[in-house]
Structure formats: C-alpha cells, structure tokens
C-alpha atoms as a PDB file:
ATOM      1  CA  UNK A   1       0.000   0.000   0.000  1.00  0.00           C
ATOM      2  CA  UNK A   2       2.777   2.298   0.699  1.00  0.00           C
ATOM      3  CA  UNK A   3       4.434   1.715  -2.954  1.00  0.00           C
ATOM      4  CA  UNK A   4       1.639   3.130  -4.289  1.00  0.00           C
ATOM      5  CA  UNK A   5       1.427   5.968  -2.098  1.00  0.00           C
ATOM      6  CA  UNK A   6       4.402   6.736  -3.024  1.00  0.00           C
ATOM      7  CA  UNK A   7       4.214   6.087  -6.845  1.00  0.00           C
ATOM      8  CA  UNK A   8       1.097   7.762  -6.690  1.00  0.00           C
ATOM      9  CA  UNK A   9       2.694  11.148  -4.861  1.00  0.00           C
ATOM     10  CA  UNK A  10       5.802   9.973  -7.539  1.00  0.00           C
ATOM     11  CA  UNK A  11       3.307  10.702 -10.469  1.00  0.00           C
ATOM     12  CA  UNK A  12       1.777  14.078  -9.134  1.00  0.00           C
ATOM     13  CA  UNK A  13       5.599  15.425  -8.466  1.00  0.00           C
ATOM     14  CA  UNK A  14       5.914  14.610 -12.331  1.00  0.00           C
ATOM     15  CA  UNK A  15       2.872  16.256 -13.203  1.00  0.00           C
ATOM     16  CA  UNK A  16       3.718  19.203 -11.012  1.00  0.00           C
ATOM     17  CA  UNK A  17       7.229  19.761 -12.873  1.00  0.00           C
ATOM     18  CA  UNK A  18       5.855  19.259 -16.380  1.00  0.00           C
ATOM     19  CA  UNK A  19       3.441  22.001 -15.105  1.00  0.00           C
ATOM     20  CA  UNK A  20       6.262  23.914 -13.737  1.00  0.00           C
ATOM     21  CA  UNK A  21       8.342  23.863 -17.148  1.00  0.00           C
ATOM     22  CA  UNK A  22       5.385  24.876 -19.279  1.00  0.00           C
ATOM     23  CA  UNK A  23       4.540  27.601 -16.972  1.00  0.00           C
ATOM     24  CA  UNK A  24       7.928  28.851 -16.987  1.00  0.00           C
ATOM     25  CA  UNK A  25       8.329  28.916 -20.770  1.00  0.00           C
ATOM     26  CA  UNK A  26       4.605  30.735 -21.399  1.00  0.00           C
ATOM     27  CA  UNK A  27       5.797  33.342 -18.781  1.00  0.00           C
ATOM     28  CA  UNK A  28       8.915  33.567 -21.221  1.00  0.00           C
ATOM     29  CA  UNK A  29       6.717  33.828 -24.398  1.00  0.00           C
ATOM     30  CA  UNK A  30       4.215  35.963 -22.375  1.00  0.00           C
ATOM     31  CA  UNK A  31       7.691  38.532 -21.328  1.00  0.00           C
ATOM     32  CA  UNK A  32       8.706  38.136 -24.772  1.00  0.00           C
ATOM     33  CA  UNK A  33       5.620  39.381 -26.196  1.00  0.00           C
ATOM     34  CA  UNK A  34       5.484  42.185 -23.429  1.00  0.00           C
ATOM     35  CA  UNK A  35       8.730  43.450 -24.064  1.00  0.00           C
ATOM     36  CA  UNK A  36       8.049  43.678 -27.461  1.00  0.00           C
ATOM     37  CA  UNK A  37       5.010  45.464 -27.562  1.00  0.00           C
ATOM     38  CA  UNK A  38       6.671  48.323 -24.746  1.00  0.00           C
ATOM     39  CA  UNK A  39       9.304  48.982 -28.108  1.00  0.00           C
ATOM     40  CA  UNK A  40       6.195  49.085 -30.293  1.00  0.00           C
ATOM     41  CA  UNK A  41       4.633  51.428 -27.875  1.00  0.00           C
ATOM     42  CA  UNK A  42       7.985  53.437 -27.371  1.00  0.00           C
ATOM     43  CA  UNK A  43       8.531  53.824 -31.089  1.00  0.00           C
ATOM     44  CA  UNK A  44       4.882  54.868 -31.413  1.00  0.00           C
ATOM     45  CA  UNK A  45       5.069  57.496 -29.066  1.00  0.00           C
ATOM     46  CA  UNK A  46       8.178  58.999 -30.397  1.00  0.00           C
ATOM     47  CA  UNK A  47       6.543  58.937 -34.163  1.00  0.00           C
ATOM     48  CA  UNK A  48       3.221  61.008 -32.531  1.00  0.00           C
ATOM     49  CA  UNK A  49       6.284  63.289 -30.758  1.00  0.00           C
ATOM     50  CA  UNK A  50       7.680  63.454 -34.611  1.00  0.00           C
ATOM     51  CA  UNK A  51       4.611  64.036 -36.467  1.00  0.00           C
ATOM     52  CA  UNK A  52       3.342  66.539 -33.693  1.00  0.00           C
ATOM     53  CA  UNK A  53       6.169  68.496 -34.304  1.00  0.00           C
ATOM     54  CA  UNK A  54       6.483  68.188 -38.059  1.00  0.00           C
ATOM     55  CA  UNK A  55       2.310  69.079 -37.965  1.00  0.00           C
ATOM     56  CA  UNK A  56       3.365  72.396 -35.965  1.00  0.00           C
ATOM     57  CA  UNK A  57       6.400  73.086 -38.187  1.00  0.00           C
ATOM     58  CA  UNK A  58       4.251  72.809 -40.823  1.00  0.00           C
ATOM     59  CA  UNK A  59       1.266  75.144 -39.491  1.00  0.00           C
ATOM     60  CA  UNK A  60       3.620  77.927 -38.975  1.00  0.00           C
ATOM     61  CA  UNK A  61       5.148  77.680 -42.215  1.00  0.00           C
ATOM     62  CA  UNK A  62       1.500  77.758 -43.573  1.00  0.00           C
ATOM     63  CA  UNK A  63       0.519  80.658 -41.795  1.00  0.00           C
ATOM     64  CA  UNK A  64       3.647  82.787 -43.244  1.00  0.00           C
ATOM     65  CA  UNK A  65       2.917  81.775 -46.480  1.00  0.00           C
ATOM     66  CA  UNK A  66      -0.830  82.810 -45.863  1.00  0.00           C
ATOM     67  CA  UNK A  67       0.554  86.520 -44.754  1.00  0.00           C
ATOM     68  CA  UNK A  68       2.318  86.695 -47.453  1.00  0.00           C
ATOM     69  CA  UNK A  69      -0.064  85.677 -50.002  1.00  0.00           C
ATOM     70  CA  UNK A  70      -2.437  88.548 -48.607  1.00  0.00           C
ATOM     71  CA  UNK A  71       0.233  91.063 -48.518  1.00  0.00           C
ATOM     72  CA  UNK A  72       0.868  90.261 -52.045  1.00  0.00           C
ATOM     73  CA  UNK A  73      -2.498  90.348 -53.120  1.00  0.00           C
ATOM     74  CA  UNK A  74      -2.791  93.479 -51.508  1.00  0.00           C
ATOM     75  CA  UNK A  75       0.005  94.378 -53.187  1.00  0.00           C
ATOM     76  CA  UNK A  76      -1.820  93.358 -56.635  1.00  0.00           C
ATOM     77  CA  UNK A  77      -5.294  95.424 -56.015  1.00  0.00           C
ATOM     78  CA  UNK A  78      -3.436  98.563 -54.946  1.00  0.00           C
ATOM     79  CA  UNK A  79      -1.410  98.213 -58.448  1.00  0.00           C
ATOM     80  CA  UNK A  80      -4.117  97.268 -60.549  1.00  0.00           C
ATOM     81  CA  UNK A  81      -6.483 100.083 -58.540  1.00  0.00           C
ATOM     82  CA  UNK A  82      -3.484 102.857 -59.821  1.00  0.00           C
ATOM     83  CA  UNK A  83      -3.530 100.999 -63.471  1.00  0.00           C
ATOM     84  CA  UNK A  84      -7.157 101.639 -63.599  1.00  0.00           C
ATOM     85  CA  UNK A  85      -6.884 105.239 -62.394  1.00  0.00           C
ATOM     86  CA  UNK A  86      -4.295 106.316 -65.147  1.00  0.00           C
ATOM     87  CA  UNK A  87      -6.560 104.298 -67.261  1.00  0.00           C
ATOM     88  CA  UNK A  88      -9.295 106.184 -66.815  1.00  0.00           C
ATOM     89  CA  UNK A  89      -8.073 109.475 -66.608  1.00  0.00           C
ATOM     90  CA  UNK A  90      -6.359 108.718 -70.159  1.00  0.00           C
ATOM     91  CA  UNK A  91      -9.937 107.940 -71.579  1.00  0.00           C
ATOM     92  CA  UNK A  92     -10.933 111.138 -69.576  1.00  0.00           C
ATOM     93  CA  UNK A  93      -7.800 113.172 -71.670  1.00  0.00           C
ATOM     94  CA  UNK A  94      -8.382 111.168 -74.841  1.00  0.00           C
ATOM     95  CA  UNK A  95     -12.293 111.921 -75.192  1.00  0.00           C
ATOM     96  CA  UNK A  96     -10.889 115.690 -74.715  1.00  0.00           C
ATOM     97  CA  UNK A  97      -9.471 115.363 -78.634  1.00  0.00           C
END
C-alpha cells in the first residue's frame, strides 16, 4: 500500500514539474511578447512626438505663407487700382481730342 502511495505522490511530483516547465516557458513567451510590444509602444510614441512636431512646423510655415499671399495680393489690387486710375483718366484726356 505504501508503494503506491508513493508512486502515486511519484506521479503528481511529475505532473507538477511538467506544469512547472510549461509555466515557466509561457511566462517567457508571455515577457517576450510584453517586451516587445513596450518597443512598439515606445517607437509609437516617439513617431506622434515626430509628427506633432512636423504638424506644428508645418502650421507655422502655412501661416507665413498665408501673410504673405495677402500682402501680395494686396500688393496686386493697390497696383491694378493705380492701373485703372491712369486708365481712366487717359480715356478722360483722350475723349478731350
């Protein structure tokens, strides 16, 4: 009766180590993963850092050239406004012949 007491406890040690070892290498594969996925993470967060800036870099440069579009077309009216007024007063002049 003892002997198989003690193949019987013999049997659940077994058990208990194969248990063991496949716990042990899931918790690897389970780190593994982990690890990997912080980098993923890390290198995400540092692309959003990249594109945030690039997106403000960009915005700025977008507002200058918006200034200086309407500075130029300001530029363009106040031109075309003194083309039309020499324009005008040569018609004026000319309809005086």
């Amino acid at each position: 009766m003892q002997l198989q007491n003690f193949e019987r406890l013999e049997e659940k040690i077994k058990k208990a180590v194969e248990l063991i070892d496949r716990l042990r290498e899931e918790n690897q594969q389970i780190t593994s993963s982990y690890r990997k996925l912080e980098d993923q993470v890390s290198n995400f967060e540092k692309n959003s850092e990249n594109l945030s800036r690039e997106a403000e870099r960009l915005k700025n440069e977008l507002s200058i050239k918006e200034r200086d579009f309407i500075e130029k077309k300001k530029e363009v009216k106040r031109r075309l406004s003194k083309l039309l007024e020499k324009l005008v007063r040569f018609e004026a002049e000319s309809g005086r012949f």
